[in-house]
N, C-alpha and C. Protein backbone atom coordinates (compact mmCIF):
# COMPACT_ATOMS: atom_id res chain seq x y z
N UNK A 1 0.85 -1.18 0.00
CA UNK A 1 0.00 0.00 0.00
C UNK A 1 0.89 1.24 0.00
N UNK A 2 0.42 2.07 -0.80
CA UNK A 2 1.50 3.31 -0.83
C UNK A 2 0.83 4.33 -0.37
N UNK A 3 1.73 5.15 0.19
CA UNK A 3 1.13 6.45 0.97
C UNK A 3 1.27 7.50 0.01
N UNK A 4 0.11 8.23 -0.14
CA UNK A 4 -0.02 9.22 -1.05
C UNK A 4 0.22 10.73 -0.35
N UNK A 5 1.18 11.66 -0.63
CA UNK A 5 1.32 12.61 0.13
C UNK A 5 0.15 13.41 -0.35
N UNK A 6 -0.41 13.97 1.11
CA UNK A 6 -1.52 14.81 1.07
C UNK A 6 -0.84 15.98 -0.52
N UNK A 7 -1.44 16.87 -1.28
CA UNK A 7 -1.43 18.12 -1.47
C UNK A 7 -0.82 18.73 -1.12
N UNK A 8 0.13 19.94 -1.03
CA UNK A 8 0.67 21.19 -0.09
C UNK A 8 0.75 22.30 -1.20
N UNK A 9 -0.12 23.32 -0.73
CA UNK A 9 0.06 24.40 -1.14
C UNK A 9 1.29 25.29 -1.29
N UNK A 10 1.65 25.70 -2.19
CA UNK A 10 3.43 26.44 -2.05
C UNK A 10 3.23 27.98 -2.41
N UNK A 11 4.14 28.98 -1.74
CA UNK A 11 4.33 30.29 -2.00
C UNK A 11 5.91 30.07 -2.75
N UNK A 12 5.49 30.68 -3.82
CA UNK A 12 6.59 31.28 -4.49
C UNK A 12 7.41 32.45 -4.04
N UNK A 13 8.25 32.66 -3.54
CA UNK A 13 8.67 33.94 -3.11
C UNK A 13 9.76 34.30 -3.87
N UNK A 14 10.29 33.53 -5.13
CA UNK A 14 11.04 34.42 -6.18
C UNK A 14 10.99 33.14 -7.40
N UNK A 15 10.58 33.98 -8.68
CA UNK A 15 10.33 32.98 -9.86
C UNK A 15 10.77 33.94 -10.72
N UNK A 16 12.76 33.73 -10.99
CA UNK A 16 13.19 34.85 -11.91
C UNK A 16 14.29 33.79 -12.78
N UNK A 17 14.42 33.88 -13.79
CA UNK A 17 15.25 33.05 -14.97
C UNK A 17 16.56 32.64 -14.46
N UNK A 18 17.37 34.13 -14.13
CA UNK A 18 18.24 33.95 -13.33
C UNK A 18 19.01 33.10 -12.10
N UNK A 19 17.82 33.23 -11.19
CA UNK A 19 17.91 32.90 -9.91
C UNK A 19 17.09 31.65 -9.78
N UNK A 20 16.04 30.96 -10.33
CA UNK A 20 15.42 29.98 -10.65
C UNK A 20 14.49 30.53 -9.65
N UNK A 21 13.46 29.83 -9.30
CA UNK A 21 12.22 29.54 -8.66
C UNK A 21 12.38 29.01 -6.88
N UNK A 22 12.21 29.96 -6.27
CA UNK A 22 12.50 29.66 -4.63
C UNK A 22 11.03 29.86 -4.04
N UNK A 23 10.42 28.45 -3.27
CA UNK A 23 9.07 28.26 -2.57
C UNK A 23 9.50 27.47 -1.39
N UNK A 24 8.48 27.92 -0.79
CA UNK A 24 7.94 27.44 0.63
C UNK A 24 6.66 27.12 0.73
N UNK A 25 6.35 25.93 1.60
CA UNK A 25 5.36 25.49 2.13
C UNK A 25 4.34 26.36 2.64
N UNK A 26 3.11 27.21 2.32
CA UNK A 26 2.46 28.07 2.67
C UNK A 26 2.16 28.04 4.33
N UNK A 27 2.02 26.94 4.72
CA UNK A 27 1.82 26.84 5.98
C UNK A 27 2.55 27.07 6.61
N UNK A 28 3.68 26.56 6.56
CA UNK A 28 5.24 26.88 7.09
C UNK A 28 5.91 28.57 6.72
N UNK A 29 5.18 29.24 6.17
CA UNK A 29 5.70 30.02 6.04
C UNK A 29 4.85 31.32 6.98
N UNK A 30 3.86 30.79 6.96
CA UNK A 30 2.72 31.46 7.96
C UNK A 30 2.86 31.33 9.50
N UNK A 31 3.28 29.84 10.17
CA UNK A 31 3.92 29.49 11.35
C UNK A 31 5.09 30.59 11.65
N UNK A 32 6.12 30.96 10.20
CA UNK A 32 6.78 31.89 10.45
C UNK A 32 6.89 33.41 10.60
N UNK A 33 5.68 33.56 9.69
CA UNK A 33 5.36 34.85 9.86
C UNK A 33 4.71 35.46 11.06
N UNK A 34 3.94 34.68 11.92
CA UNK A 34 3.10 34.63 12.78
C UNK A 34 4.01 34.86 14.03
N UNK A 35 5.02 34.11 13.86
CA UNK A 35 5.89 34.27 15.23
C UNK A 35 6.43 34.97 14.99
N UNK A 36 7.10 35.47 13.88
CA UNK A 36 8.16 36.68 13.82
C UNK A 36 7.69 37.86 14.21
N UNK A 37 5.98 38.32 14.13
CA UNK A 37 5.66 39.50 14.29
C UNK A 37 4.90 39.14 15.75
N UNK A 38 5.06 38.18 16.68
CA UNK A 38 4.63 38.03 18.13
C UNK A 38 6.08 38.45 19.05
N UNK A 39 7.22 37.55 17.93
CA UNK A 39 8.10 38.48 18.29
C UNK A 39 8.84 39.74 18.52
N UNK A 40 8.44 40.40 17.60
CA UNK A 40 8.46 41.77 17.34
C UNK A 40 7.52 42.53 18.21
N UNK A 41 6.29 42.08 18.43
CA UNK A 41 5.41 42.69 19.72
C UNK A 41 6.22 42.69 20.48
N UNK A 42 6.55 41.55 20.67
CA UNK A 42 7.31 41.33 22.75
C UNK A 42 7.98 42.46 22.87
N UNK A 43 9.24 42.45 21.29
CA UNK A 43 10.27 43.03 21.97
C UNK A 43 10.30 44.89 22.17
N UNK A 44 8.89 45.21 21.09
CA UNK A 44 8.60 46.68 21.23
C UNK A 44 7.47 47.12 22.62
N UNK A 45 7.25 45.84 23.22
CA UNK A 45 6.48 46.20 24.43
C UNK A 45 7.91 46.38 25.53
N UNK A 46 8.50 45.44 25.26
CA UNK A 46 9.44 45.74 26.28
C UNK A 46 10.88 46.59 26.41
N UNK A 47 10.76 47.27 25.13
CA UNK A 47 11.51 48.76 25.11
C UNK A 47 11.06 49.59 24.77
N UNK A 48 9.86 49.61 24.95
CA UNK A 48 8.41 51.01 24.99
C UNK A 48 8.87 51.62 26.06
N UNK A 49 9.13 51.02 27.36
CA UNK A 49 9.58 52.41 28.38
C UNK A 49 10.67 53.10 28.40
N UNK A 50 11.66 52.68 27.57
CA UNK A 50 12.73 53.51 27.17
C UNK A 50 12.77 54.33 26.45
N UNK A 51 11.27 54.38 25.66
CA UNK A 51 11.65 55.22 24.67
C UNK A 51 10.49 56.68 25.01
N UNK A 52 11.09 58.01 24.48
CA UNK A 52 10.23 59.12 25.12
C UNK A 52 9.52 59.24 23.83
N UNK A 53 8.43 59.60 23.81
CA UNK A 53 7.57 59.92 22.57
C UNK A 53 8.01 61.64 22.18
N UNK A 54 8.25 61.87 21.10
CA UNK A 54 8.51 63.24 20.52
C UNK A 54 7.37 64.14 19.90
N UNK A 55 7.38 65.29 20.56
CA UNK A 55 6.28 66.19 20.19
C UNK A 55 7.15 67.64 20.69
N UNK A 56 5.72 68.56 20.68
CA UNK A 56 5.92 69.68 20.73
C UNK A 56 7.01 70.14 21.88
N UNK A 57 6.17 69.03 23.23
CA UNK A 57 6.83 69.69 24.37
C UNK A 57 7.83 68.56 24.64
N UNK A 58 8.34 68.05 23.40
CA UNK A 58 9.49 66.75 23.86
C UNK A 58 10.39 66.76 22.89
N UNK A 59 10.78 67.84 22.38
CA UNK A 59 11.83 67.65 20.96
C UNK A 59 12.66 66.68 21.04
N UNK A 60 13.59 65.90 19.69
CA UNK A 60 14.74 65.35 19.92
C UNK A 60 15.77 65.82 20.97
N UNK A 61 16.68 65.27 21.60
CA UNK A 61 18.23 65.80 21.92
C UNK A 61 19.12 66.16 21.05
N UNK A 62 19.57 67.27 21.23
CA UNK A 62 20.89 67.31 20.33
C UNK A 62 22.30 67.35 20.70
N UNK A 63 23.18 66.62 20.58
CA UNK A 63 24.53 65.92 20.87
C UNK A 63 25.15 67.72 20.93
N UNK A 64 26.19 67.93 21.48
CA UNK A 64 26.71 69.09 21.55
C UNK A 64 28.20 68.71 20.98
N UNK A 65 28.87 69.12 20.45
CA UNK A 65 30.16 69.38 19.80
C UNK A 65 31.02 69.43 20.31
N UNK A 66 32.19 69.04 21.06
CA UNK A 66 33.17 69.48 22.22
C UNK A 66 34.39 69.76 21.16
């Protein structure tokens, strides 16, 4: 009895003459996308208090010249 591989949907993410044809597993690429930008939450929640928001009454700093 032979096992038939399910289907898998693929993203192309470059199909140029040159460089030939580079894909990924759509799913797998979504697992990745998904965490990369949970990661990116974390890490802008947790250097949000370092950072001062800039406005009227908060201009940049400016470095002085010695």
């Amino acid at each position: 009895m032979a096992n038939e591989a399910s289907p898998q949907v693929r993203l192309i993410l470059c199909d140029n003459e040159g460089l030939g044809r580079l894909s990924v597993g759509l799913e797998s690429f979504f697992e990745f996308s998904f965490s990369l930008a949970e990661d990116l939450q974390d890490l802008v929640a947790r250097h949000k208090v370092h950072v001062r928001p800039r406005g009227p009454h908060n201009p940049p700093r400016r470095r002085m010249l010695q």
